[in-house]
N, C-alpha and C. Protein backbone atom coordinates (compact mmCIF):
# COMPACT_ATOMS: atom_id res chain seq x y z
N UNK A 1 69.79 -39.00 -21.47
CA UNK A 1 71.21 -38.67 -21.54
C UNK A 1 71.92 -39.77 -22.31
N UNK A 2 72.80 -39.23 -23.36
CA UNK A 2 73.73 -40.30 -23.52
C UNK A 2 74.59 -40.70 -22.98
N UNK A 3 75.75 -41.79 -23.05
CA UNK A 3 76.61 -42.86 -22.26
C UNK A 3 77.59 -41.67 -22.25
N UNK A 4 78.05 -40.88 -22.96
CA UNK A 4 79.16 -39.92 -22.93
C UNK A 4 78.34 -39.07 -22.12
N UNK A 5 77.82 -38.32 -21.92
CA UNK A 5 77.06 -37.47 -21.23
C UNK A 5 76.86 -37.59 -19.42
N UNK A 6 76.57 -39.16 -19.62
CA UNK A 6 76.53 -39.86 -17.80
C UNK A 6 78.05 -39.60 -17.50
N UNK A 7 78.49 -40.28 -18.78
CA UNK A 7 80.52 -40.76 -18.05
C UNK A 7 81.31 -39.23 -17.31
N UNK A 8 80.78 -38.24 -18.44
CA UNK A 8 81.29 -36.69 -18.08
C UNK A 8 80.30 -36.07 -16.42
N UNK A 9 79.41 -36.69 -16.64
CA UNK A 9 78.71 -36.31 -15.42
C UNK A 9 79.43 -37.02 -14.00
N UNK A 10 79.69 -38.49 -14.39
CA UNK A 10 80.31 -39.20 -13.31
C UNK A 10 81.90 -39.06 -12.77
N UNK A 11 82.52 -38.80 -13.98
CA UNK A 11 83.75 -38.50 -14.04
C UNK A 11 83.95 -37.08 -12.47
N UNK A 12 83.06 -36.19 -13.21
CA UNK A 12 83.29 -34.99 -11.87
C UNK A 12 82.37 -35.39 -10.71
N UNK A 13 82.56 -36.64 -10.09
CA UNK A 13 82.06 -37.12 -9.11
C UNK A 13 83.12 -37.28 -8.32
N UNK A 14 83.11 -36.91 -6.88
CA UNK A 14 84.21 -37.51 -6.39
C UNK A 14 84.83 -39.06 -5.93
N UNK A 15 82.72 -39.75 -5.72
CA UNK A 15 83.30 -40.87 -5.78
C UNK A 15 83.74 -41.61 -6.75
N UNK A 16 84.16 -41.15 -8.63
CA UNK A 16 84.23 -41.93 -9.40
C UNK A 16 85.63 -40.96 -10.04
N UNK A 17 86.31 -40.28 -9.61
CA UNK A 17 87.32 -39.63 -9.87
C UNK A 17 88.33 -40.26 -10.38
N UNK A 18 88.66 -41.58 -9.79
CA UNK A 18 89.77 -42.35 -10.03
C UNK A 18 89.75 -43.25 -11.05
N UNK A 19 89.09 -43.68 -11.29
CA UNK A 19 87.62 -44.83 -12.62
C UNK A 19 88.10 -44.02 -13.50
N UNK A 20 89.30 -44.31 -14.59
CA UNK A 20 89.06 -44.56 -16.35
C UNK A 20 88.20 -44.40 -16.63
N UNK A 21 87.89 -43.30 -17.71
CA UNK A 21 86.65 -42.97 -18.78
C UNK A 21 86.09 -44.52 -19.22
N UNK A 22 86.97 -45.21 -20.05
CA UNK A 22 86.35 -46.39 -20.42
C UNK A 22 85.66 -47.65 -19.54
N UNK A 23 85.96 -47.25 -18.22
CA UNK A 23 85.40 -48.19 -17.42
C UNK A 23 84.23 -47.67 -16.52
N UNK A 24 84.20 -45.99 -16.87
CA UNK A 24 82.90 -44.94 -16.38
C UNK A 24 81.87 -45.57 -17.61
N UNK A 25 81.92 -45.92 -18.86
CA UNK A 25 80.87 -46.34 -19.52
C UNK A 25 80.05 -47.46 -19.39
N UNK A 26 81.02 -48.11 -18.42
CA UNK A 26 80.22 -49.55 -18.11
C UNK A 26 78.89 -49.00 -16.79
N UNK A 27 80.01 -48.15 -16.31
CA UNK A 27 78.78 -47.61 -15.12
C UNK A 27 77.75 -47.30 -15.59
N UNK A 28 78.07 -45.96 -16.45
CA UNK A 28 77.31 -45.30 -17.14
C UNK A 28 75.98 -45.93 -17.34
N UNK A 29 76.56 -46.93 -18.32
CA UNK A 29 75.57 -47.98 -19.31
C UNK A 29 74.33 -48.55 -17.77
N UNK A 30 74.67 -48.74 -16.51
CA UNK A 30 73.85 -49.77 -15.82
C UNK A 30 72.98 -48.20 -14.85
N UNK A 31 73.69 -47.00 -15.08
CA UNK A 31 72.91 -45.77 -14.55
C UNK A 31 71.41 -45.29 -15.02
N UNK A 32 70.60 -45.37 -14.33
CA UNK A 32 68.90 -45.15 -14.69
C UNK A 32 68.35 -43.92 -14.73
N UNK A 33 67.91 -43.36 -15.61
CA UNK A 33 67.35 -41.98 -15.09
C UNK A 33 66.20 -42.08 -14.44
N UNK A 34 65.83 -41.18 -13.54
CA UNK A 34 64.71 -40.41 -12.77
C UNK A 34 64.37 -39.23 -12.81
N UNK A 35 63.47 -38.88 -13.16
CA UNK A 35 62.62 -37.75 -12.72
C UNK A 35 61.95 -37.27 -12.26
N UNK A 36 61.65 -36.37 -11.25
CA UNK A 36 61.02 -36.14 -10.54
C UNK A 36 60.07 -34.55 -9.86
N UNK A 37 58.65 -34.23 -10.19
CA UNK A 37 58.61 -33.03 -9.81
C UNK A 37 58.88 -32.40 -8.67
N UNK A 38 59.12 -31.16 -8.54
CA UNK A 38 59.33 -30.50 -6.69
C UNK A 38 58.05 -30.85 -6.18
N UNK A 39 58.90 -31.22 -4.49
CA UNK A 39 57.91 -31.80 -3.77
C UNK A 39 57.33 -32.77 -3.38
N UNK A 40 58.30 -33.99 -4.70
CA UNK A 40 58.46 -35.27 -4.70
C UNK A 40 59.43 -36.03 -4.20
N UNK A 41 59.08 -37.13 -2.93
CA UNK A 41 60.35 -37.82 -2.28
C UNK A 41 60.60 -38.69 -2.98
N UNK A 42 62.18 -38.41 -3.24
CA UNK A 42 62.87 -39.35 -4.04
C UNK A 42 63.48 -40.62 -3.00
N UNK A 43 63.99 -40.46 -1.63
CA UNK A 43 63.71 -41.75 -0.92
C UNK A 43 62.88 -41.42 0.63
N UNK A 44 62.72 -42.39 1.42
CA UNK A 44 61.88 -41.49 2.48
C UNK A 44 62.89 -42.27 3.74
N UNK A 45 62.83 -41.61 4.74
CA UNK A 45 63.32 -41.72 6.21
C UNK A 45 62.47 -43.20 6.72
N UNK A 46 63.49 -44.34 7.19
CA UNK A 46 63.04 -45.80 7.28
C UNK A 46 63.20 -46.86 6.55
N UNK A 47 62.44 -46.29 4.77
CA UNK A 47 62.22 -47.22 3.92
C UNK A 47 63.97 -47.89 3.90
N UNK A 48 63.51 -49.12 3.58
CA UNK A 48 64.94 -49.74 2.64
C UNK A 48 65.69 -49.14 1.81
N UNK A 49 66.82 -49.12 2.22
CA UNK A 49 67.52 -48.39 0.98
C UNK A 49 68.00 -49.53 -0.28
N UNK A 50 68.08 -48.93 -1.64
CA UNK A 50 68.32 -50.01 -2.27
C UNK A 50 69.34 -49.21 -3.81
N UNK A 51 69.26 -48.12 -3.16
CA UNK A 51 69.91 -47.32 -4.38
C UNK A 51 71.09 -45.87 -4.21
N UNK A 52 71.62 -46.14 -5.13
CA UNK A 52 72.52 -44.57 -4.73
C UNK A 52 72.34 -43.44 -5.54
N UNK A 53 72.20 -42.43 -5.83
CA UNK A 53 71.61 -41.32 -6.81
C UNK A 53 72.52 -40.12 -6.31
N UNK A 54 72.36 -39.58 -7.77
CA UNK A 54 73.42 -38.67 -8.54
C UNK A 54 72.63 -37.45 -8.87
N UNK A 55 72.58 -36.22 -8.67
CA UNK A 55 71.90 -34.99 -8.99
C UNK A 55 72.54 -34.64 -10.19
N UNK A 56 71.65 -34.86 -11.41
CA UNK A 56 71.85 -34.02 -13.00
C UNK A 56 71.60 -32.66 -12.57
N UNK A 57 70.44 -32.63 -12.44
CA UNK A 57 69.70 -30.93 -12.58
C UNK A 57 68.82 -31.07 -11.40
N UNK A 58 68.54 -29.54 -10.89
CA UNK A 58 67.64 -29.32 -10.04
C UNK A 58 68.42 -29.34 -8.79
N UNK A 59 66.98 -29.40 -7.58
CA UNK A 59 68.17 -29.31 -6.15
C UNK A 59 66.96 -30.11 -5.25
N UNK A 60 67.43 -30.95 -4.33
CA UNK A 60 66.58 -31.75 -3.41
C UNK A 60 67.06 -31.17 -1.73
N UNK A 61 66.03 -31.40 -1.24
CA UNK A 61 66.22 -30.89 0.28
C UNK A 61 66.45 -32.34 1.39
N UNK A 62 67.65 -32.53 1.79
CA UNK A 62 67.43 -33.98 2.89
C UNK A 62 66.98 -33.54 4.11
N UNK A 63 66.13 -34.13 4.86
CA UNK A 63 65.71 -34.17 6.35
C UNK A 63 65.67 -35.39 6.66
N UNK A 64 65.45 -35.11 8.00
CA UNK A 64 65.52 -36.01 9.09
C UNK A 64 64.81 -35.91 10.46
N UNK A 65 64.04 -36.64 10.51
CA UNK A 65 62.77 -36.35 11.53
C UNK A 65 62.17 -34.89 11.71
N UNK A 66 61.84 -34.60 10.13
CA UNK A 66 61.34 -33.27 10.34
C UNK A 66 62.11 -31.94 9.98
N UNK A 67 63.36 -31.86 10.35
CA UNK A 67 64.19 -30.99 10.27
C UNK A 67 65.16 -31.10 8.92
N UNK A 68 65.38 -30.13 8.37
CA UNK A 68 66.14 -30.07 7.04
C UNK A 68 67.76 -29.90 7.44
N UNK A 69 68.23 -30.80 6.94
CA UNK A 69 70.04 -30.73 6.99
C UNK A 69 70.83 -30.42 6.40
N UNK A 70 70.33 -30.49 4.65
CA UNK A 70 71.00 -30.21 3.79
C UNK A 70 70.66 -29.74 2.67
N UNK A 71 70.62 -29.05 1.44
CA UNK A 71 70.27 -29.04 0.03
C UNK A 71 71.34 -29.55 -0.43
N UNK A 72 71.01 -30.32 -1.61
CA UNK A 72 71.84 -30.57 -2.73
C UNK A 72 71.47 -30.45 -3.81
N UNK A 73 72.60 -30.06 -4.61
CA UNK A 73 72.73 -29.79 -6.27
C UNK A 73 73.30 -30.57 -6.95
N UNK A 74 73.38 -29.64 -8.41
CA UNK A 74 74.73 -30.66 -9.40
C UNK A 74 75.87 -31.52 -8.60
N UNK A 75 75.53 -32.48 -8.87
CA UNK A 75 76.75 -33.34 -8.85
C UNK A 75 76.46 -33.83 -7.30
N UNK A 76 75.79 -33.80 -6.32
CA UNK A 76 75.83 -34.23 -5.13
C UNK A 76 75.39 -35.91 -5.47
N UNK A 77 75.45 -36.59 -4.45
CA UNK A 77 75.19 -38.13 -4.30
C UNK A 77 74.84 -38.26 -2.63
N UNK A 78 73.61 -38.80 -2.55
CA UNK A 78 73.33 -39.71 -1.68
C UNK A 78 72.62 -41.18 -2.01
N UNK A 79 72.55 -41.41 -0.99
CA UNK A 79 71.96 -43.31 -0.56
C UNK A 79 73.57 -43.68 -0.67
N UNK A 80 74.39 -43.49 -0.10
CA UNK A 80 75.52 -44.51 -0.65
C UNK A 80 75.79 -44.98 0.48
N UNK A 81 74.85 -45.28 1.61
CA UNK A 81 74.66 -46.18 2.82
C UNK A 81 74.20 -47.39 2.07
N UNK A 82 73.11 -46.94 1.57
CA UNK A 82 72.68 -48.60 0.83
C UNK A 82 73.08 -48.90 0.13
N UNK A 83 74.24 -48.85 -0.29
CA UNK A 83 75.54 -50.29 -1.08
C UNK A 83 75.75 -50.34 -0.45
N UNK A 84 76.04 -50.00 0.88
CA UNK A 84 76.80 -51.02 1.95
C UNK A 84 75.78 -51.97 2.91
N UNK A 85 74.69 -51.24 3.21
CA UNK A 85 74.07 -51.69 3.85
C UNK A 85 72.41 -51.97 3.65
N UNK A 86 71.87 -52.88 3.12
CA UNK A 86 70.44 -52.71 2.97
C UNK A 86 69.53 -52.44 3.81
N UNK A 87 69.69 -51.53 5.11
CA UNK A 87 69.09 -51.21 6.20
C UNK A 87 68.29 -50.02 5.90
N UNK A 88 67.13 -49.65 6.85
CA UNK A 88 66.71 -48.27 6.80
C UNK A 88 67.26 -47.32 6.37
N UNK A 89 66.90 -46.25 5.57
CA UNK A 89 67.12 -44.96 5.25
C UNK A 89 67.04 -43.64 6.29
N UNK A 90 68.53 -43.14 6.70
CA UNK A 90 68.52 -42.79 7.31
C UNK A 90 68.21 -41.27 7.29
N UNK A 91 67.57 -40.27 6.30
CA UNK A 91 67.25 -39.37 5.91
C UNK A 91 66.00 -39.42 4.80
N UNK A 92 65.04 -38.85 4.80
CA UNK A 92 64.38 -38.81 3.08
C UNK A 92 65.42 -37.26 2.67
N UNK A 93 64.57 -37.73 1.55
CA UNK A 93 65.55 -36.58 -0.09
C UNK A 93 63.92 -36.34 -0.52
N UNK A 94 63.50 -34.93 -1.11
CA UNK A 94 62.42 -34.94 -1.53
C UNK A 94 63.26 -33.52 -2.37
N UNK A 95 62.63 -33.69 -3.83
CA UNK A 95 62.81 -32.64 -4.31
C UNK A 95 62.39 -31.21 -4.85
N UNK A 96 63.40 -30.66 -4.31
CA UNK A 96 63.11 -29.13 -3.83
C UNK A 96 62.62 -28.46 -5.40
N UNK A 97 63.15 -28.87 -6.41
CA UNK A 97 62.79 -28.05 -7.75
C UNK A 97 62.50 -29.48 -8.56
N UNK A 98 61.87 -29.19 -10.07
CA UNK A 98 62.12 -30.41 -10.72
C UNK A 98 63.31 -31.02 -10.41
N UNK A 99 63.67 -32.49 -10.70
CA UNK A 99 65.04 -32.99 -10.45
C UNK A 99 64.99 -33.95 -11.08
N UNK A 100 66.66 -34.28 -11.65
CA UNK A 100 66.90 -35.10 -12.78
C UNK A 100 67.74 -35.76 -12.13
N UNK A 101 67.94 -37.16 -12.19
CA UNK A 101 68.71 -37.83 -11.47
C UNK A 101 68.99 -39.23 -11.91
N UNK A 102 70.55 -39.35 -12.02
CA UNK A 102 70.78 -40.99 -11.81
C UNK A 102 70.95 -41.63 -10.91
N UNK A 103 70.40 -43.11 -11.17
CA UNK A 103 70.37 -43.86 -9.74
C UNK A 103 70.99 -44.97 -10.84
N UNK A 104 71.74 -45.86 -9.24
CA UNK A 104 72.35 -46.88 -9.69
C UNK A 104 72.43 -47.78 -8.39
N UNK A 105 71.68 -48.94 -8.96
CA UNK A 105 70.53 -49.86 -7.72
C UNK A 105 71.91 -50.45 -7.31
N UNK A 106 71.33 -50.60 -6.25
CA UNK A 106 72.64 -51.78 -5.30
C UNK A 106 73.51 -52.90 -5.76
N UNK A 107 72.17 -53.86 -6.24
CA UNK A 107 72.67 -55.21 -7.15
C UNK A 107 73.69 -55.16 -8.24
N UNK A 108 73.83 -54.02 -8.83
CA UNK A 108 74.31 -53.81 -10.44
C UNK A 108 76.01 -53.04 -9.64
N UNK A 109 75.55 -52.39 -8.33
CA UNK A 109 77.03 -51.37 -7.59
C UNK A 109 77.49 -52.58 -7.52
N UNK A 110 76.93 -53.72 -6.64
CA UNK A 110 78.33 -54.10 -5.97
C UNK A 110 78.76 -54.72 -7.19
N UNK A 111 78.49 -55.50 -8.36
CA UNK A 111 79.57 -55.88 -9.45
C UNK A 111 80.44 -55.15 -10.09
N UNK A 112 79.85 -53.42 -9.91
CA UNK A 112 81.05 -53.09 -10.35
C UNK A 112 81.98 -52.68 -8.89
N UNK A 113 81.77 -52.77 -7.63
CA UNK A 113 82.60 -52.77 -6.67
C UNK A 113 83.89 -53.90 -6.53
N UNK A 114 83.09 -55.16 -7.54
CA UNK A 114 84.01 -56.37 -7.06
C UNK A 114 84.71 -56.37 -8.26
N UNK A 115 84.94 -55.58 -9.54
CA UNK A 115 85.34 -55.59 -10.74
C UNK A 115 86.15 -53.99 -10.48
N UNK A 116 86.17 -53.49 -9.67
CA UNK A 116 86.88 -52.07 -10.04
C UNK A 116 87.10 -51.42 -8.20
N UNK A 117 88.84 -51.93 -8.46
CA UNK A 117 88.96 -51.46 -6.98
C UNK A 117 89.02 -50.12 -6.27
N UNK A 118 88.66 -49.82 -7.36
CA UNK A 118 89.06 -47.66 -6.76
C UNK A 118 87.79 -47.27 -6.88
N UNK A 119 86.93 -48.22 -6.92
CA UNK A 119 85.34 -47.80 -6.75
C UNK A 119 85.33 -47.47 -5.06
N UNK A 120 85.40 -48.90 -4.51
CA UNK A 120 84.94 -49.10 -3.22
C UNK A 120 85.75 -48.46 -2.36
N UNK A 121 87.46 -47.92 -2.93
CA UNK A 121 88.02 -46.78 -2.19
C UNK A 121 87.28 -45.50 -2.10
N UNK A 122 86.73 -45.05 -3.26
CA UNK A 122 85.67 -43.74 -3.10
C UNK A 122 84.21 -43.42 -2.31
N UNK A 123 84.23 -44.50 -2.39
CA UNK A 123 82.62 -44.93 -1.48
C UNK A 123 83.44 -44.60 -0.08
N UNK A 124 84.24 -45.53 0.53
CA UNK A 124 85.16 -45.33 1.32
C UNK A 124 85.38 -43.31 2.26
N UNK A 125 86.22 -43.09 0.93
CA UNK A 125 86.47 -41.32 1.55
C UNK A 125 84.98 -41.02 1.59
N UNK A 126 84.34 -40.71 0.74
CA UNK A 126 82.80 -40.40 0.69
C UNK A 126 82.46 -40.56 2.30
N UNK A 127 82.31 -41.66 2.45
CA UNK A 127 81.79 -41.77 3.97
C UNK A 127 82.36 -40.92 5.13
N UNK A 128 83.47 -41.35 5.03
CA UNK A 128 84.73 -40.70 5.74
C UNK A 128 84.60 -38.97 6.24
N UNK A 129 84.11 -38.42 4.84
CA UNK A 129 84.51 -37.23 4.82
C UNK A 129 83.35 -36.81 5.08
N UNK A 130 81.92 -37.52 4.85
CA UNK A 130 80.37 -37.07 5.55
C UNK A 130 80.35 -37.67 7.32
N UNK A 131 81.31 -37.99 7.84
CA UNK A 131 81.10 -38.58 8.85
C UNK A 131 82.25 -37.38 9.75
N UNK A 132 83.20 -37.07 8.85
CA UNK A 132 83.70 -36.23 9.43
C UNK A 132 83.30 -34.52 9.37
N UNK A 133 82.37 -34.39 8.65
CA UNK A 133 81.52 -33.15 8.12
C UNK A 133 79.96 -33.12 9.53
N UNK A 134 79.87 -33.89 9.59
CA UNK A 134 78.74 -34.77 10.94
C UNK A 134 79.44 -34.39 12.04
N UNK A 135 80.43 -34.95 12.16
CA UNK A 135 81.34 -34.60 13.53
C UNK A 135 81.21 -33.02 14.52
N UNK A 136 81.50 -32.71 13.11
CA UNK A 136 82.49 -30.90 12.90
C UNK A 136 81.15 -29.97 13.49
């Protein structure tokens, strides 16, 4: 993908909604691709978390001790426990079809968390609104 291509992808993110195009390229620029065939865990239930990832294409299935909780598609995001916290993974993600995906490792988030304050507000609702989706 090119840097315009990530920024338009990130842009319709909700956690990056508020983030200036020109300051989505810096993201952009430190965003990694992955690929992955169906059937392949992209993180697993326990391990360390160390990354947050972005669904290009395809669709991944999350569980949790066995049981499936969620699918996600275009534009979904998980791991965004581990920027906050380098603790266990509290779900694996394994993917359900091929899947294309950016990840953007912890170390590289929090500089742009401490350089861009409407980052760490979105991370913020993000949580908020999966914690209140958990609740419900």
């Amino acid at each position: 993908m090119t840097t315009v291509e990530k920024v338009l992808l990130l842009k319709g993110i909700d956690l990056f909604a508020a983030v200036p195009a020109d300051e989505l390229a810096a993201i952009a620029r430190i965003a990694e691709e992955v690929r992955l065939d169906a059937g392949e865990p992209v993180i697993r239930e326990g391990e360390l978390g160390d990354a947050l990832y972005f669904v290009v294409d395809g669709r991944a299935a999350v569980h949790k001790s066995g049981r499936q909780l969620a699918e996600l598609g275009h534009r979904a995001v998980f791991g965004e426990l581990a920027l906050l916290d380098p603790g266990p993974r509290s779900a694996t993600v394994e993917a359900v079809t091929d899947l294309h995906l950016l990840k953007i490792g912890r170390d590289e988030f929090v500089e742009i968390l401490a350089s861009r304050p409407e980052v760490p507000l979105g991370v913020i609702k993000m949580l908020a609104r999966r914690m209140r989706e958990t609740i419900a």
